[in-house]
C-alpha atoms as a PDB file:
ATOM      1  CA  UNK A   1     228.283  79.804 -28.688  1.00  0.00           C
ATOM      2  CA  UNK A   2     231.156  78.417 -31.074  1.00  0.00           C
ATOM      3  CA  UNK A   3     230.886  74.954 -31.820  1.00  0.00           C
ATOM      4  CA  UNK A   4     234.089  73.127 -31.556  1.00  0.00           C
ATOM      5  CA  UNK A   5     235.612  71.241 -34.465  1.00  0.00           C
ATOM      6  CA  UNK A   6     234.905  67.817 -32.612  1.00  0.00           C
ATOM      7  CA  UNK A   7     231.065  68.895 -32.667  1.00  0.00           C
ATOM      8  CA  UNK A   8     231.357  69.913 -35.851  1.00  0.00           C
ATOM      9  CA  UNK A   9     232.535  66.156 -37.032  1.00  0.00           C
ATOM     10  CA  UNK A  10     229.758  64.486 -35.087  1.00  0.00           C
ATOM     11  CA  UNK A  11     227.259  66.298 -36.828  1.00  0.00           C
ATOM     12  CA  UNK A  12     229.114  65.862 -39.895  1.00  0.00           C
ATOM     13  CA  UNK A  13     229.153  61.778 -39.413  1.00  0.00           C
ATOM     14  CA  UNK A  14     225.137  62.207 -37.820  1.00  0.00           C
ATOM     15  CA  UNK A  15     224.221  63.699 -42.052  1.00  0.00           C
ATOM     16  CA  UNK A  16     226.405  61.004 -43.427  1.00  0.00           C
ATOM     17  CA  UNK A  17     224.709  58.393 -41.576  1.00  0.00           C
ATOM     18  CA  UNK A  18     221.502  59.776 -42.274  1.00  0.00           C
ATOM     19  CA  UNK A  19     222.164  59.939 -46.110  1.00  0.00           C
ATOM     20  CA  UNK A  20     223.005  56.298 -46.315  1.00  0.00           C
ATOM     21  CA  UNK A  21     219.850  55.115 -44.041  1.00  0.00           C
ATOM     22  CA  UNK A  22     217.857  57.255 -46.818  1.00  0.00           C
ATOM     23  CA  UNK A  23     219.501  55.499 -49.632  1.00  0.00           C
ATOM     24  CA  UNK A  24     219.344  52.413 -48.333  1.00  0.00           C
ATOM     25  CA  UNK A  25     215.649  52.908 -47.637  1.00  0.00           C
ATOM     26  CA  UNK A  26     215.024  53.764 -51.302  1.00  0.00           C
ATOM     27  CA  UNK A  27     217.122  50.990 -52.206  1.00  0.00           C
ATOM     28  CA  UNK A  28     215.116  48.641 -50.612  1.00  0.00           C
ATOM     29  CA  UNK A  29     212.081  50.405 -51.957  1.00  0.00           C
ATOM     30  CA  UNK A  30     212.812  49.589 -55.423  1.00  0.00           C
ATOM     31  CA  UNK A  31     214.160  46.186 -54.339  1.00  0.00           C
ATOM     32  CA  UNK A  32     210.688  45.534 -52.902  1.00  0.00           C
ATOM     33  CA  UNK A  33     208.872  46.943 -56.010  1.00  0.00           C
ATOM     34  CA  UNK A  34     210.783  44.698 -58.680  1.00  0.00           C
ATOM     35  CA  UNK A  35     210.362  41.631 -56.090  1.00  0.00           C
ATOM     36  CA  UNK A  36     206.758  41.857 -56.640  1.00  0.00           C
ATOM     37  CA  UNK A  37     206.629  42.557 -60.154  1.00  0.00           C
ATOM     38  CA  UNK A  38     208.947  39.554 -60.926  1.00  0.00           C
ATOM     39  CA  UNK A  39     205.825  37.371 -58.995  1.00  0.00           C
ATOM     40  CA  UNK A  40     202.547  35.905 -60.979  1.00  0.00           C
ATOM     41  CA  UNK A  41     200.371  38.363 -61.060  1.00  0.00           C
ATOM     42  CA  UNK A  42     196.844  37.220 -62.399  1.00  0.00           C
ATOM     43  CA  UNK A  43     197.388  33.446 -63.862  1.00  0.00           C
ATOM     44  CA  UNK A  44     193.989  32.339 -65.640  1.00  0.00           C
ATOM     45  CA  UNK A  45     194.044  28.707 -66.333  1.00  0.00           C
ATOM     46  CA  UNK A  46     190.610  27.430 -68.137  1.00  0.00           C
ATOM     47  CA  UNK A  47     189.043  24.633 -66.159  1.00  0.00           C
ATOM     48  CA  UNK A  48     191.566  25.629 -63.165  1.00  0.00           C
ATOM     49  CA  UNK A  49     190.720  27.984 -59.932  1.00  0.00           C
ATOM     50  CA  UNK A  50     194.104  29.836 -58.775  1.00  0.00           C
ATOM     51  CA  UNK A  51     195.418  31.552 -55.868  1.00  0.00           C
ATOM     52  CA  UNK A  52     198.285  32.940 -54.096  1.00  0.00           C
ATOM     53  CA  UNK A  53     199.710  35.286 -51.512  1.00  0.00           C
ATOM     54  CA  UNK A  54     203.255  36.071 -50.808  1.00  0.00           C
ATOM     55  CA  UNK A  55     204.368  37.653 -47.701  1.00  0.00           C
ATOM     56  CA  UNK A  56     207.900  39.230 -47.083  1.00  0.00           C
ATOM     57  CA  UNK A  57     208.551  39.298 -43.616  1.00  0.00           C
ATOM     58  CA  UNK A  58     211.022  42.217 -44.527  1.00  0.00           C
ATOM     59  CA  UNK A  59     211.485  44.594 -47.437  1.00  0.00           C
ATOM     60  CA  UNK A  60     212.775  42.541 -49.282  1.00  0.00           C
ATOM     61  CA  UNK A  61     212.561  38.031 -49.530  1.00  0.00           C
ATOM     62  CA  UNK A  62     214.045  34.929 -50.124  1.00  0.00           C
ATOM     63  CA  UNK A  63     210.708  33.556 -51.403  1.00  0.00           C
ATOM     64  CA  UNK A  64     209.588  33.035 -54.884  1.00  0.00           C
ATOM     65  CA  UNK A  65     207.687  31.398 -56.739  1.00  0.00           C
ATOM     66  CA  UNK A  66     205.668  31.429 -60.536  1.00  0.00           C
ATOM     67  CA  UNK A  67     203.336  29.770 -62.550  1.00  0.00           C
ATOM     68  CA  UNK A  68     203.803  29.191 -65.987  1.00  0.00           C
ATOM     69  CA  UNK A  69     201.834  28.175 -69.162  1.00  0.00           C
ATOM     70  CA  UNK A  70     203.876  26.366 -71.517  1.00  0.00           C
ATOM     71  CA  UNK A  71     203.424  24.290 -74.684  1.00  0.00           C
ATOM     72  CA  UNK A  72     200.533  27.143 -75.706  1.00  0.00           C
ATOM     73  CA  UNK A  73     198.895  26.694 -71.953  1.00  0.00           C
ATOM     74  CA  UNK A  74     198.620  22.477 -72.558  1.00  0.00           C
ATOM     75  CA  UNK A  75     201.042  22.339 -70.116  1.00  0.00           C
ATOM     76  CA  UNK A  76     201.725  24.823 -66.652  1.00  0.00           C
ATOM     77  CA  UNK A  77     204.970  24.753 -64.521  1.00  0.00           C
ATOM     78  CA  UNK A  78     204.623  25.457 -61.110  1.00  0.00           C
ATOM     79  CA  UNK A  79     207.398  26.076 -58.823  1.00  0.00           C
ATOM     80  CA  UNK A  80     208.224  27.702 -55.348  1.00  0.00           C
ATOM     81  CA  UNK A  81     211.425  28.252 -53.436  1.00  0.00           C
ATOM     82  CA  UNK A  82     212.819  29.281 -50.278  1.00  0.00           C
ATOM     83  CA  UNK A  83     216.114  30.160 -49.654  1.00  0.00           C
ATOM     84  CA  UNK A  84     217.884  30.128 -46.368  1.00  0.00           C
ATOM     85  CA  UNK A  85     217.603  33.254 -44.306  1.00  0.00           C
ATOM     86  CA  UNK A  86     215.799  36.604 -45.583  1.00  0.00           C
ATOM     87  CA  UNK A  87     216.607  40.086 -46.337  1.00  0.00           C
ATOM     88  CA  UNK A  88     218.965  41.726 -49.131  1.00  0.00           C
ATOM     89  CA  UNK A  89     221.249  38.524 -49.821  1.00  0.00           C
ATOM     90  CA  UNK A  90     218.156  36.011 -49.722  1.00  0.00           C
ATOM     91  CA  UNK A  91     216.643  38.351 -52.487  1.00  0.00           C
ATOM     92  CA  UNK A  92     219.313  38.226 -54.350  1.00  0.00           C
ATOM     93  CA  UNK A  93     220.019  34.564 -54.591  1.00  0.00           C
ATOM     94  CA  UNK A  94     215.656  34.394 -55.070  1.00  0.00           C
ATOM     95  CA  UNK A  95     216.291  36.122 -58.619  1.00  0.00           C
ATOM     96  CA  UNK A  96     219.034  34.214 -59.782  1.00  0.00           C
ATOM     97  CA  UNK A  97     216.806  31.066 -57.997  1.00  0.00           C
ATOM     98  CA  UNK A  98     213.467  32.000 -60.007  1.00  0.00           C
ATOM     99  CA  UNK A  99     215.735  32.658 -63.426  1.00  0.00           C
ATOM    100  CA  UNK A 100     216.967  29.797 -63.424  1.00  0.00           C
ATOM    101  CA  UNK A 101     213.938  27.165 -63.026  1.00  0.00           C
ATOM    102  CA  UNK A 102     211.948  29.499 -65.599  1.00  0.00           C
ATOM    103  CA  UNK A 103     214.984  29.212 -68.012  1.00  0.00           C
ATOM    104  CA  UNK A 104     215.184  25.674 -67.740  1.00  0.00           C
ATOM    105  CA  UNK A 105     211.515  24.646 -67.115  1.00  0.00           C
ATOM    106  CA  UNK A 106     211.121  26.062 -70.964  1.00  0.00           C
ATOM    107  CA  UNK A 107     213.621  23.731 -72.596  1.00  0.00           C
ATOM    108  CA  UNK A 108     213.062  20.446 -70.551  1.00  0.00           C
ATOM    109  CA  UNK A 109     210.093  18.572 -69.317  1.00  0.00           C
ATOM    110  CA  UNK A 110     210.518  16.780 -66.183  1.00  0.00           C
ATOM    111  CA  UNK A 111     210.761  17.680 -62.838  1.00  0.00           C
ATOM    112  CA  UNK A 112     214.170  15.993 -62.214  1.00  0.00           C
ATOM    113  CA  UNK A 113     215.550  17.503 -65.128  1.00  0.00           C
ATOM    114  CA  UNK A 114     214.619  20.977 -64.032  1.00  0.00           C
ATOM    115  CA  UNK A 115     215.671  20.847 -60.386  1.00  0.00           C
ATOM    116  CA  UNK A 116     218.755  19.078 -61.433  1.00  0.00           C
ATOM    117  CA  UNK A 117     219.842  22.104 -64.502  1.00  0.00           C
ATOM    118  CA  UNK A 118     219.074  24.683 -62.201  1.00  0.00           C
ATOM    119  CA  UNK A 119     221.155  22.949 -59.034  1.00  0.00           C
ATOM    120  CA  UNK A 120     224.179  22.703 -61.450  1.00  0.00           C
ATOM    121  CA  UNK A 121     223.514  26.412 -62.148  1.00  0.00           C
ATOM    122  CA  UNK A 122     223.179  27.694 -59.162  1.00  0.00           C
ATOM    123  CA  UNK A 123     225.847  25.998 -57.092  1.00  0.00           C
ATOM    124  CA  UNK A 124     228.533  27.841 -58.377  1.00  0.00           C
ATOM    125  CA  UNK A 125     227.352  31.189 -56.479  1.00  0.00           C
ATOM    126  CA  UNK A 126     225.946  29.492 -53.527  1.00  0.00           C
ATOM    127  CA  UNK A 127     228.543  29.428 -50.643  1.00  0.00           C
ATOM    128  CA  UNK A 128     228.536  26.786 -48.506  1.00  0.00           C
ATOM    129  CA  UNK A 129     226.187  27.995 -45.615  1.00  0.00           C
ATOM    130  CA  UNK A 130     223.090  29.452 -48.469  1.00  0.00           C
ATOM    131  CA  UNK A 131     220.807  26.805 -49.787  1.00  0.00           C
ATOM    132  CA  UNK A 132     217.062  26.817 -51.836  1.00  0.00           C
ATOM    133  CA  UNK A 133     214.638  24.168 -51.008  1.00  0.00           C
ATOM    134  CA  UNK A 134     212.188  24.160 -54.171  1.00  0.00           C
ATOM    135  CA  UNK A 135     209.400  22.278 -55.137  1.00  0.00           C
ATOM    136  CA  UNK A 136     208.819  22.080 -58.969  1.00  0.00           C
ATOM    137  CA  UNK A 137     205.475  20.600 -60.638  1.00  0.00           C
ATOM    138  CA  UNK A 138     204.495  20.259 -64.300  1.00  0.00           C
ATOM    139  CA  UNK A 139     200.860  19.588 -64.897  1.00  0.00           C
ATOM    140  CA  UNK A 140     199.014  18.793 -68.564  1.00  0.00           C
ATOM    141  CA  UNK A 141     195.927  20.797 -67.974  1.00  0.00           C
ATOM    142  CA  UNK A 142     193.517  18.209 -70.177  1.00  0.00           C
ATOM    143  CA  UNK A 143     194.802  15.177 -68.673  1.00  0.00           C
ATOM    144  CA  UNK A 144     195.080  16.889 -65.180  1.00  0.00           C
ATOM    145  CA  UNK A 145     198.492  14.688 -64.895  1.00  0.00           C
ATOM    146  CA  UNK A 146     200.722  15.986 -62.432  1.00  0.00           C
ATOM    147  CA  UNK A 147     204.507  15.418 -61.703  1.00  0.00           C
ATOM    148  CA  UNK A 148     206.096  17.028 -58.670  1.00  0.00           C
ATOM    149  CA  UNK A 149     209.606  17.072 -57.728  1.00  0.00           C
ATOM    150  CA  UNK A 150     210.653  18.112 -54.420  1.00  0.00           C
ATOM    151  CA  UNK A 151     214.306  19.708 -53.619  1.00  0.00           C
ATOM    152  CA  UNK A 152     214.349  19.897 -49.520  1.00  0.00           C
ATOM    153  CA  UNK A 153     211.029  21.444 -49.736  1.00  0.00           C
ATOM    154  CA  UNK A 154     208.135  20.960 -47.232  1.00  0.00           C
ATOM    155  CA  UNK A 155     205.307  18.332 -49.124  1.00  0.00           C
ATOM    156  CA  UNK A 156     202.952  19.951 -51.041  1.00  0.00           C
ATOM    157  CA  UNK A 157     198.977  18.505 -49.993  1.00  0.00           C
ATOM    158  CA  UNK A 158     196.190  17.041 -52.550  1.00  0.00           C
ATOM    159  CA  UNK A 159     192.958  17.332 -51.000  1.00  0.00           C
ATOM    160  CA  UNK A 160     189.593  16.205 -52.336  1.00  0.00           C
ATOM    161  CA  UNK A 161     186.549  15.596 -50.100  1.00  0.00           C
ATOM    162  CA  UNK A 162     185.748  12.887 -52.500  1.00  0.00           C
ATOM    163  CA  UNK A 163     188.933  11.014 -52.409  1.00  0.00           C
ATOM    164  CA  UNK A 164     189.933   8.258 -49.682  1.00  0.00           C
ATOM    165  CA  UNK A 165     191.098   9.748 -47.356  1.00  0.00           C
ATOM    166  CA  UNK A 166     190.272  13.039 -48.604  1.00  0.00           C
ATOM    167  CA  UNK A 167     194.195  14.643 -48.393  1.00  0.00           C
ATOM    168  CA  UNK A 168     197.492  13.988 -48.335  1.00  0.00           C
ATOM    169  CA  UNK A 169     201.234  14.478 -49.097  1.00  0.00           C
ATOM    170  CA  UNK A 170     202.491  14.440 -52.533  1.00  0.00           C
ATOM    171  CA  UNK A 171     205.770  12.345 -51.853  1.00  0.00           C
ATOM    172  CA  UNK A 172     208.937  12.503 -53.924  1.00  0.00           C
ATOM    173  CA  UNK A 173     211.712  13.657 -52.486  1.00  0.00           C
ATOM    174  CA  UNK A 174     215.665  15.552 -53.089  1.00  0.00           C
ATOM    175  CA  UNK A 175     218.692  17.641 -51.842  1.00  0.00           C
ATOM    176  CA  UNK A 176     218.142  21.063 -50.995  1.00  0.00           C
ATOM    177  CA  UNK A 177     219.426  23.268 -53.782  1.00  0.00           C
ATOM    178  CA  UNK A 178     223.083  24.219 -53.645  1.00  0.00           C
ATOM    179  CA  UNK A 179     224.040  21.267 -51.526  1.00  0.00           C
ATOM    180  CA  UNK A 180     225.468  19.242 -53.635  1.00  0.00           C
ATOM    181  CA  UNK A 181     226.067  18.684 -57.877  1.00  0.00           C
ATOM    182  CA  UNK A 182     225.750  16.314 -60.364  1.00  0.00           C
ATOM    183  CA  UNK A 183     224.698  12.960 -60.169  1.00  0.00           C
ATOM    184  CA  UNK A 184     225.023  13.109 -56.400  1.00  0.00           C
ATOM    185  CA  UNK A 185     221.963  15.743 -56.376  1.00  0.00           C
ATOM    186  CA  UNK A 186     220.544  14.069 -59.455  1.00  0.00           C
ATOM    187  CA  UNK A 187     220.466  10.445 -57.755  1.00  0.00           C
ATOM    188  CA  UNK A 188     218.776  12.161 -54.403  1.00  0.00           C
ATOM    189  CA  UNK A 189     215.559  13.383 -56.213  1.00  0.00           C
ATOM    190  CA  UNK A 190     212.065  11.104 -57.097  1.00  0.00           C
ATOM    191  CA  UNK A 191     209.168  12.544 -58.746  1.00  0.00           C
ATOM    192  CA  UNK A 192     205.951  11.887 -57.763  1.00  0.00           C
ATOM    193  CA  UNK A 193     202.893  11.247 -59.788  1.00  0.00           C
ATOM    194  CA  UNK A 194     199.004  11.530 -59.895  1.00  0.00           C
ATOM    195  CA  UNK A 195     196.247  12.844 -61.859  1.00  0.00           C
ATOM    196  CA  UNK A 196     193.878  15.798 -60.460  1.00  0.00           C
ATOM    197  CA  UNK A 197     190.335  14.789 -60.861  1.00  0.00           C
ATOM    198  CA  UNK A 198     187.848  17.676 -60.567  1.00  0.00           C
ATOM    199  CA  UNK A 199     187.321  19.047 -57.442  1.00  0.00           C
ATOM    200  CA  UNK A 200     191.123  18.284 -56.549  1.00  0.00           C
ATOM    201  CA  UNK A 201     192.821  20.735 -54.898  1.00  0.00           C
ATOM    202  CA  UNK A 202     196.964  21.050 -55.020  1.00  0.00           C
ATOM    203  CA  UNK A 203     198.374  23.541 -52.293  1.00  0.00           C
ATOM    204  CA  UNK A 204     202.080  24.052 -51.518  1.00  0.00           C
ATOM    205  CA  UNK A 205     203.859  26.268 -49.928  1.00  0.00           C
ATOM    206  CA  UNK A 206     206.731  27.707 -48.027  1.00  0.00           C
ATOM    207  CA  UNK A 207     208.009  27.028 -43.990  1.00  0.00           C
ATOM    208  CA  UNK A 208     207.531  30.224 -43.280  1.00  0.00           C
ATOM    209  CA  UNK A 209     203.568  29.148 -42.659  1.00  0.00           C
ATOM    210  CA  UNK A 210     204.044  25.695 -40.606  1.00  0.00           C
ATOM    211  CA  UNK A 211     206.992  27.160 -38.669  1.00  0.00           C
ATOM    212  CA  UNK A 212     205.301  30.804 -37.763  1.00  0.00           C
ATOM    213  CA  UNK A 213     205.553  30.641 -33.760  1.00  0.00           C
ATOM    214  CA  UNK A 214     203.556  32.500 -31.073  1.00  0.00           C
ATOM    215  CA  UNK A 215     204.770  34.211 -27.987  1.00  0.00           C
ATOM    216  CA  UNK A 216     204.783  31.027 -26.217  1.00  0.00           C
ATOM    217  CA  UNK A 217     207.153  29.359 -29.065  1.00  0.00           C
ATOM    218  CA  UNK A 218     204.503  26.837 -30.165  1.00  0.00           C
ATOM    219  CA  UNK A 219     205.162  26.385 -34.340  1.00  0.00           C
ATOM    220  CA  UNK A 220     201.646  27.114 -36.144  1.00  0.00           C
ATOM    221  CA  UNK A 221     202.358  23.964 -37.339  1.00  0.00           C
ATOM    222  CA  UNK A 222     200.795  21.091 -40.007  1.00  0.00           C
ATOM    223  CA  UNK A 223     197.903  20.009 -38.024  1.00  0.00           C
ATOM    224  CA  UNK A 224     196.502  23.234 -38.257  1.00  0.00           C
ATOM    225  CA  UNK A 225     197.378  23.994 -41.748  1.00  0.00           C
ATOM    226  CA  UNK A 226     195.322  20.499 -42.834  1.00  0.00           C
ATOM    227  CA  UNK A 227     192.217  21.216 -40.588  1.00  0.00           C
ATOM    228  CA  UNK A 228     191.768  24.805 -41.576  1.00  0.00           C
ATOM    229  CA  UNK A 229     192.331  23.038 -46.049  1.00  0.00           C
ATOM    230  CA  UNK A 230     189.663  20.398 -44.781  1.00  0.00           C
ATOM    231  CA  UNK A 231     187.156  22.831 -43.331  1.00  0.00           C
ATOM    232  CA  UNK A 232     187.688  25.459 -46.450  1.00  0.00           C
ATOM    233  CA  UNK A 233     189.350  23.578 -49.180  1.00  0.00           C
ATOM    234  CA  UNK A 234     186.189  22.650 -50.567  1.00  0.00           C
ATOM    235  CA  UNK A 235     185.762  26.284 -51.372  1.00  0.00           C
ATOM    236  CA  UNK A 236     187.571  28.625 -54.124  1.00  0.00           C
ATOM    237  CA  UNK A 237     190.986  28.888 -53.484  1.00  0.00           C
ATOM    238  CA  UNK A 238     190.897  32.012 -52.434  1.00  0.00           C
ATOM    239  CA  UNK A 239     189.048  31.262 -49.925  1.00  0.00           C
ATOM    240  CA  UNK A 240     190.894  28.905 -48.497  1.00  0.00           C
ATOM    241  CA  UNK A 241     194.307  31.140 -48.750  1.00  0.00           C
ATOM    242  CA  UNK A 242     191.674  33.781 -46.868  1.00  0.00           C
ATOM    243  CA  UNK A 243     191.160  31.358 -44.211  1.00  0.00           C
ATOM    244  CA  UNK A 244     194.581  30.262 -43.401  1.00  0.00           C
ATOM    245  CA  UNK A 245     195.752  34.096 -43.199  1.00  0.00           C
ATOM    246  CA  UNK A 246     192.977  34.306 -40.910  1.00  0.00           C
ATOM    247  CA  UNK A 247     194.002  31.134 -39.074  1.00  0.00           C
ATOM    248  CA  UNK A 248     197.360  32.516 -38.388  1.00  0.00           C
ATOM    249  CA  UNK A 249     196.578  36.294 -37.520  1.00  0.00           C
ATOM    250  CA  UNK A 250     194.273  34.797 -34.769  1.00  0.00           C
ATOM    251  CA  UNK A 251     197.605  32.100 -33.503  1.00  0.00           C
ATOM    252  CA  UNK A 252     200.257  34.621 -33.528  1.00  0.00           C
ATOM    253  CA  UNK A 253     197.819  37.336 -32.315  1.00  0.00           C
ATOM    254  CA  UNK A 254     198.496  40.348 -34.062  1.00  0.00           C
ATOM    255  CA  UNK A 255     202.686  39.855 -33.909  1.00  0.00           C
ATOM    256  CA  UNK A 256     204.082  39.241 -37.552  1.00  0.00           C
ATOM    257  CA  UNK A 257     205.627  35.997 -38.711  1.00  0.00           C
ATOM    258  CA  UNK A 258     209.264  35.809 -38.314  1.00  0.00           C
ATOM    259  CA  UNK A 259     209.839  34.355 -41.681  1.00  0.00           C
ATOM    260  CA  UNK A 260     208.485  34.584 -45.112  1.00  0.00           C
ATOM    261  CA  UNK A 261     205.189  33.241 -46.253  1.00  0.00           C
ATOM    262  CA  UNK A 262     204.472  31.735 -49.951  1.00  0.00           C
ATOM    263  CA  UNK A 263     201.129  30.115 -50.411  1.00  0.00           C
ATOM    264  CA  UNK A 264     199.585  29.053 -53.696  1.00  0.00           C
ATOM    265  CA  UNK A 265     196.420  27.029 -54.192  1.00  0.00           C
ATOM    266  CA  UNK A 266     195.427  25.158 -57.729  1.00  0.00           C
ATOM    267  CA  UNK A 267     192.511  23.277 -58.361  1.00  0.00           C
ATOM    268  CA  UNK A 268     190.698  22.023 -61.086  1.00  0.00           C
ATOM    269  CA  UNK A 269     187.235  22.581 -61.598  1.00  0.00           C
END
């Protein structure tokens, strides 16, 4: 039987759509690929234990983060970033995101100074609805000093069984990324400062872990993140990143997070 040239456009349009899905799929392939060779891969910091895990919730993610010896290793930045939403355009804006802190955590030395180059950066190609929260940290690995500057990003937790009490928040505070320039953003950050005794343990991280929800909407939350870092956090970091994977497999039971997870543990032996 004779097709008809109306069949014969449908299946035309059914291989054209089908083409693009493929190349779209490969695209995001590579996307994927380059997204995880642009992370940390193996960071070996003497008298430091390191971990981390990064989780796209898609092919592709608006998460990043790095960790980098500077100064010939006597000094490591450590950053981490979110930006608003996921998939192809959150990836995008994650490169130019990363770029940017690494670019300007090599010429200056301060938190604020950092957060507030790579704001003044990136606001020109952020429209008005896409934002990064970041947190940014600089520790001198002798002195175990440690400043941390927070743009909009969840606190990042010290814990120590030693110390009184034995965690919390690393304060400071800032606009998100992309929400404002200048001295406005400038003026809206403080750094915060302490110095990691042995057996401290720094761990931040992105939203995507406290705000993971199960099937009755209940958000994983920061209760649990603290009491599963005070039952393991006395452990190697690994470990503890282990644990709270575990912790949130078992909450969400078996469904996937609906948002990208970043989670990167430092502590000094």
């Amino acid at each position: 039987m004779a097709r008809g040239a109306s069949g014969d456009e449908t299946l035309k349009k059914l291989a054209d759509e089908i083409r693009k899905k493929q190349d779209m799929t490969r695209s995001l392939d590579l996307a994927s690929k380059r997204q995880m060779y642009m992370l940390p891969h193996e960071v070996k910091i003497p008298g430091y234990d390191i971990a981390s895990i990064y989780l796209p919730c898609d092919d592709v993610s608006g998460d990043f983060y790095d960790i980098v010896p500077i100064e010939g290793g006597q000094e490591i930045a450590m950053f981490v970033g979110d930006v608003t939403g996921h998939g192809i355009e959150a990836a995008l804006f994650m490169g130019m995101g990363k770029m940017a802190l690494s670019i300007f955590g090599k010429e200056f030395r301060t938190p604020i100074e950092v957060l507030t180059r790579a704001n003044d950066e990136l606001s020109e190609d952020l429209d008005s609805e896409t934002f990064i929260t970041c947190l940014y940290a600089l520790l001198e690995t002798e002195t175990g000093r440690l400043t941390v500057g927070r743009a909009g990003h969840p606190k990042p937790v010290i814990f120590n069984p030693q110390r009184s009490p034995k965690w919390s928040y690393v304060e400071g505070k800032g606009l998100v990324l992309g929400m404002a320039k200048g001295p406005v953003f400038r003026k809206s950050l403080t750094e915060a400062e302490l110095i990691m005794a042995p057996g401290d343990l720094f761990f931040f991280y992105t939203d995507g872990l406290v705000e993971a929800h199960d099937e009755q909407q209940e958000a994983f939350g920061n209760d649990r993140m603290l009491e599963v870092i005070e039952k393991h956090g006395s452990g190697s970091c690994q470990k503890l990143i282990d644990a709270l994977l575990k912790e949130l497999g078992t909450f969400l039971g078996g469904k996937p997070p609906g948002d990208d997870i970043s989670l990167i543990a430092v502590k000094r032996l």
